[in-house]
Structure formats: structure tokens, C-alpha cells
N, C-alpha and C. Protein backbone atom coordinates (compact mmCIF):
# COMPACT_ATOMS: atom_id res chain seq x y z
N UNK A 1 -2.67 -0.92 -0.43
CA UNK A 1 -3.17 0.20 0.34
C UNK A 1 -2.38 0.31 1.65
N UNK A 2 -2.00 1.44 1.88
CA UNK A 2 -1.53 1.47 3.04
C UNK A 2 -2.52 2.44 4.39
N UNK A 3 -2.12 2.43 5.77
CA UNK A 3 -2.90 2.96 6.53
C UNK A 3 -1.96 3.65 7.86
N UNK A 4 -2.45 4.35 8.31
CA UNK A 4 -1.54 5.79 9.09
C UNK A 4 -1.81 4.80 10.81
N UNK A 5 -1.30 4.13 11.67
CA UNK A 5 -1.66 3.71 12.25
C UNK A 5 -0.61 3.98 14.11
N UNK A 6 -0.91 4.66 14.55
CA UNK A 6 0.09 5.75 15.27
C UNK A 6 1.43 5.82 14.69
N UNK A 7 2.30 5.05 15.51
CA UNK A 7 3.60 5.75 14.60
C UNK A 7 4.13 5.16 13.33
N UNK A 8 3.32 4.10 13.11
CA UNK A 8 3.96 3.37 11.85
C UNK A 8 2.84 3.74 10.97
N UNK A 9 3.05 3.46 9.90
CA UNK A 9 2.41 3.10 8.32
C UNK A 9 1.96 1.61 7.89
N UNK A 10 1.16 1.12 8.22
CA UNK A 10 1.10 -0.36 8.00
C UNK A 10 0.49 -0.55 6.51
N UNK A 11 1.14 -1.86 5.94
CA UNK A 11 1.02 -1.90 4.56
C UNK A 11 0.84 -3.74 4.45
N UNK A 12 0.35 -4.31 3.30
CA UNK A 12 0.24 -5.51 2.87
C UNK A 12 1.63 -5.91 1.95
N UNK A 13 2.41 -6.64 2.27
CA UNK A 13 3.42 -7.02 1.31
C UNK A 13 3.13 -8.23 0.77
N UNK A 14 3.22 -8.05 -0.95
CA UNK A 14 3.22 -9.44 -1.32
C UNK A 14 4.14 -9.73 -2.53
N UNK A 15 4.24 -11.08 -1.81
CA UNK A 15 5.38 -11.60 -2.80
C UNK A 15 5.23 -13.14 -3.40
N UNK A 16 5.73 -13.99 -3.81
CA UNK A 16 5.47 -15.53 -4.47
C UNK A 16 4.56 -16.33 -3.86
N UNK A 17 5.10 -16.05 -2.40
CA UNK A 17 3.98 -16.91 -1.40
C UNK A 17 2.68 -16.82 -0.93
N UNK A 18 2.30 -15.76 -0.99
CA UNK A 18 1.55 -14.44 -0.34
C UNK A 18 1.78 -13.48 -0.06
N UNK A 19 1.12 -13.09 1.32
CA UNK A 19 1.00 -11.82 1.53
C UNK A 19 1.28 -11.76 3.49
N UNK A 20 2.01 -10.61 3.27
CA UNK A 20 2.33 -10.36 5.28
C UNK A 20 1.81 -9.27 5.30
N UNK A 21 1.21 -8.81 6.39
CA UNK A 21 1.33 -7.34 7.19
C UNK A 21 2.62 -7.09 7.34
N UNK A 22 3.14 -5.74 7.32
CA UNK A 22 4.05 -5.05 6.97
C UNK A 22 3.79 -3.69 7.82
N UNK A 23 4.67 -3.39 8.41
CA UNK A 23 4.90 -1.57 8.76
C UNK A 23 6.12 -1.08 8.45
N UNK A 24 6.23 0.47 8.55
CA UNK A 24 7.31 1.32 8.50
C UNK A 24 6.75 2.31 9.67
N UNK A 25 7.88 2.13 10.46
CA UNK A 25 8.08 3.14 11.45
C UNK A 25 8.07 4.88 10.88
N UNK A 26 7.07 5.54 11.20
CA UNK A 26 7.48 7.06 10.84
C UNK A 26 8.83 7.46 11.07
N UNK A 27 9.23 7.09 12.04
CA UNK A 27 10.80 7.62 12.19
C UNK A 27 11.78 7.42 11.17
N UNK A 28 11.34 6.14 10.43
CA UNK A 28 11.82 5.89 8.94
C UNK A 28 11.66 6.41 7.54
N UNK A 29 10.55 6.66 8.27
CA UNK A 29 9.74 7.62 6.62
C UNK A 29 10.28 9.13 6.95
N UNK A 30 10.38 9.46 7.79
CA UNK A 30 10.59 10.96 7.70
C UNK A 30 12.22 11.18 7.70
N UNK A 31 13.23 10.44 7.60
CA UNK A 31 14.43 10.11 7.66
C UNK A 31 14.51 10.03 6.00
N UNK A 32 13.92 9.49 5.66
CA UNK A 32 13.95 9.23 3.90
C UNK A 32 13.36 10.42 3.67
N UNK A 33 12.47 10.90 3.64
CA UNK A 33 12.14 12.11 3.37
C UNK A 33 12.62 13.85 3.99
N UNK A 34 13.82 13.03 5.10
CA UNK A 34 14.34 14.42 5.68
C UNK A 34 13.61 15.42 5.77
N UNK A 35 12.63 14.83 6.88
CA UNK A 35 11.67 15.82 7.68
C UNK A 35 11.79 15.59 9.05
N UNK A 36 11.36 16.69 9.80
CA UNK A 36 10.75 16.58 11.27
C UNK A 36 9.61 15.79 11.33
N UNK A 37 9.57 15.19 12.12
CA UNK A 37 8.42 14.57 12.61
C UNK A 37 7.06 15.20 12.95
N UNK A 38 7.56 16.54 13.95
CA UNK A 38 6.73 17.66 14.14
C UNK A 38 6.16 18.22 13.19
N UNK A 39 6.75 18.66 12.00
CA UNK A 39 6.32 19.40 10.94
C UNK A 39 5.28 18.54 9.73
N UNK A 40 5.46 17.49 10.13
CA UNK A 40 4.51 16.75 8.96
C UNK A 40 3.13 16.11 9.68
N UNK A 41 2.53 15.96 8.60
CA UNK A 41 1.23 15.58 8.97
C UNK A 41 0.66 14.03 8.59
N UNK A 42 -0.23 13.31 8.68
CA UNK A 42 -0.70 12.05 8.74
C UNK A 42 -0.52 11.43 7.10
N UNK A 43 -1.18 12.71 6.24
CA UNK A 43 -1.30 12.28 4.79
C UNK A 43 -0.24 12.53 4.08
N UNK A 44 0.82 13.72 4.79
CA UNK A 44 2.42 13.61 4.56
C UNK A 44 3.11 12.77 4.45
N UNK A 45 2.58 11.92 6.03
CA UNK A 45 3.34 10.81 6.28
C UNK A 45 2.89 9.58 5.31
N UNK A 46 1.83 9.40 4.68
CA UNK A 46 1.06 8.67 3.48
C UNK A 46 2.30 8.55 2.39
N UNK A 47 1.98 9.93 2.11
CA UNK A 47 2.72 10.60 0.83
C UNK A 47 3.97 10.26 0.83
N UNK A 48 5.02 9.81 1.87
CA UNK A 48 6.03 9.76 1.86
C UNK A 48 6.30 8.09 1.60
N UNK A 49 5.10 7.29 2.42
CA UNK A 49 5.80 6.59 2.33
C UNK A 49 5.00 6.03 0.56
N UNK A 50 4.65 6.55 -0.05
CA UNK A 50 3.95 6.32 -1.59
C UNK A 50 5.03 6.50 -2.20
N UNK A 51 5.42 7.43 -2.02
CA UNK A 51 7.03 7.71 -3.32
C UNK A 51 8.13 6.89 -2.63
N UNK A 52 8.55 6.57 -1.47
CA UNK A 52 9.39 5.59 -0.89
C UNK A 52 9.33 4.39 -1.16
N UNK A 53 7.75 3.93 -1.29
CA UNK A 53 7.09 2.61 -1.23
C UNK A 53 7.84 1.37 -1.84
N UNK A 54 8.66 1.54 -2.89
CA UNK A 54 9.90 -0.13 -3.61
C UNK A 54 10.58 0.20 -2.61
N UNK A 55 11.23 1.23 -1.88
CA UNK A 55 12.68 0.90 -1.22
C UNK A 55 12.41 0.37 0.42
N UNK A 56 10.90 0.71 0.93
CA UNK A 56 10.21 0.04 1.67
C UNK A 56 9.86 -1.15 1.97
N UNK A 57 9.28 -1.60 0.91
CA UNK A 57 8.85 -2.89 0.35
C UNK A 57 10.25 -4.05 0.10
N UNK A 58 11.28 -3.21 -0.18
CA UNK A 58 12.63 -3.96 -0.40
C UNK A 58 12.90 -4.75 0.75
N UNK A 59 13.46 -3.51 1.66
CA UNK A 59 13.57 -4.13 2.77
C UNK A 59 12.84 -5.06 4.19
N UNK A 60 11.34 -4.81 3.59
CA UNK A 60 10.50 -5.72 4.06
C UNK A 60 10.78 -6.41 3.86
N UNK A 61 10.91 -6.95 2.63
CA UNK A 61 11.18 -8.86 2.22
C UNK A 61 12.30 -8.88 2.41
N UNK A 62 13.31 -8.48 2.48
CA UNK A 62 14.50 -9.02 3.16
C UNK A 62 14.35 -9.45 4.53
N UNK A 63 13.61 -8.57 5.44
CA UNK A 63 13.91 -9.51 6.62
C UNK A 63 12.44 -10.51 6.46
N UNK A 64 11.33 -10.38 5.74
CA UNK A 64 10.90 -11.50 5.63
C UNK A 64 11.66 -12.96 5.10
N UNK A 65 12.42 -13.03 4.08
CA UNK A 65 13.05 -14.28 3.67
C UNK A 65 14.04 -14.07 4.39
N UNK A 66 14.84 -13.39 5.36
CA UNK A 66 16.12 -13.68 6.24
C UNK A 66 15.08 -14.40 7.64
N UNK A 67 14.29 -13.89 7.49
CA UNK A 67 13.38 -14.80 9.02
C UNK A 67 13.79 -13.68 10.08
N UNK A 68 14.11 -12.05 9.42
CA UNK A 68 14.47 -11.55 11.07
C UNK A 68 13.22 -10.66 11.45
N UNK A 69 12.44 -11.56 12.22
CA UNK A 69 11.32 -10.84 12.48
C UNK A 69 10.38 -11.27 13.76
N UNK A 70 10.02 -10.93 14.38
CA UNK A 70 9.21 -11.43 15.61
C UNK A 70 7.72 -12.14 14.85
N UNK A 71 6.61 -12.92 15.30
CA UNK A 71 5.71 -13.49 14.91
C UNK A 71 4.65 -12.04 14.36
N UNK A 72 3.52 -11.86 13.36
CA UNK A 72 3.25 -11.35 13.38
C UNK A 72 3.61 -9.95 12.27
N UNK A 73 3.25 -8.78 12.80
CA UNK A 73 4.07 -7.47 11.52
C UNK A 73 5.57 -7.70 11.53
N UNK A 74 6.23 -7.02 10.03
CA UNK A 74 7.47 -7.29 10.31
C UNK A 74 7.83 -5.33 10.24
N UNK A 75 8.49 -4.90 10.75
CA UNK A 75 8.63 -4.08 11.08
C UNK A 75 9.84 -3.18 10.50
N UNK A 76 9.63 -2.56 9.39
CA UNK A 76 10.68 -1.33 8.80
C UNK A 76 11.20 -0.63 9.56
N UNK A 77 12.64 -0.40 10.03
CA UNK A 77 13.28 1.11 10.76
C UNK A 77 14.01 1.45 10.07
N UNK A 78 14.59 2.69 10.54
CA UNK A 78 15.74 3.50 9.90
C UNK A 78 16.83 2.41 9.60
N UNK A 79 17.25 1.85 10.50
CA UNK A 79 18.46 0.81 9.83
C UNK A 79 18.24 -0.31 9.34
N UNK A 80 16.93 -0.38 8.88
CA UNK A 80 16.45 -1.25 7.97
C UNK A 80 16.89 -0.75 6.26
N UNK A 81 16.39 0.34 6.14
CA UNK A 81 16.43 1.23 5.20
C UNK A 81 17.96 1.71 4.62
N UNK A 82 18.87 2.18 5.94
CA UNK A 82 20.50 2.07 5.60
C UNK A 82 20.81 1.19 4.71
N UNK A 83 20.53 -0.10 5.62
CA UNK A 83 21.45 -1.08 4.81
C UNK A 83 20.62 -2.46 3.46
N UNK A 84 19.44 -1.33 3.14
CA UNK A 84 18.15 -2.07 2.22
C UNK A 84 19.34 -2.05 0.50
């Protein structure tokens, strides 16, 4: 399940070990979805990141098993996503 939480999308990632909190920055989701920010709405921003959600999730666990992450959410951006 994911949840609309100001500018990010926060989500549960799980993988062999468990499970992390996870976000994607809107600025990421609407970049993949080549939208304005302005023009979309909360359940847009849902929607986007639902059909995005493996290439999301990809790059989550990459910087989860690379360790590049502060304590806590690990945090999706646009140049997360570039180079996923």
C-alpha cells in the first residue's frame, strides 16, 4: 500500500530480509509520468506511482543494499530513477 504524504509517496519495500519504509519524491513521479506538478492531483500522483511502482521499487533496493541512505526512509529522486 502506498500513501500520498506531502511531497513524497511513501511505500513499504520488501525484500529477503524484510521490510523498509520507502518514499518517492513527487518530483520523481511526475518526471516519469511527464507531468506538471501543478496539473496533477493527490490520486494522480497514487496512480502514477502504481504503474511506475517495479521501476520504483528497483531503485529503492539499490540504494538499500548499496547502504546509500541516511537512517530511517530511503528516499527515491529523479536521479535515482535515471540511473535505476
Amino acid at each position: 500500500m502506498a500513501a500520498y504524504r506531502g511531497d513524497v509517496i511513501v511505500f513499504i519495500l520488501e525484500d529477503e530480509v524484510g521490510s523498509k519504509e520507502c518514499a518517492v519524491a513527487n518530483e520523481a513521479l511526475c518526471g516519469l509520468g511527464r507531468v506538471n506538478r501543478k496539473d496533477v492531483s493527490q490520486d494522480e500522483l497514487l496512480g502514477l506511482f502504481h504503474v511506475h511502482r517495479a521501476e520504483i521499487e528497483a531503485a529503492a533496493l539499490k540504494k538499500l543494499r548499496a547502504g546509500v541512505y541516511d537512517t530511517g526512509t530511503i528516499l527515491v529522486t529523479s536521479d535515482d530513477l535515471k540511473s535505476a
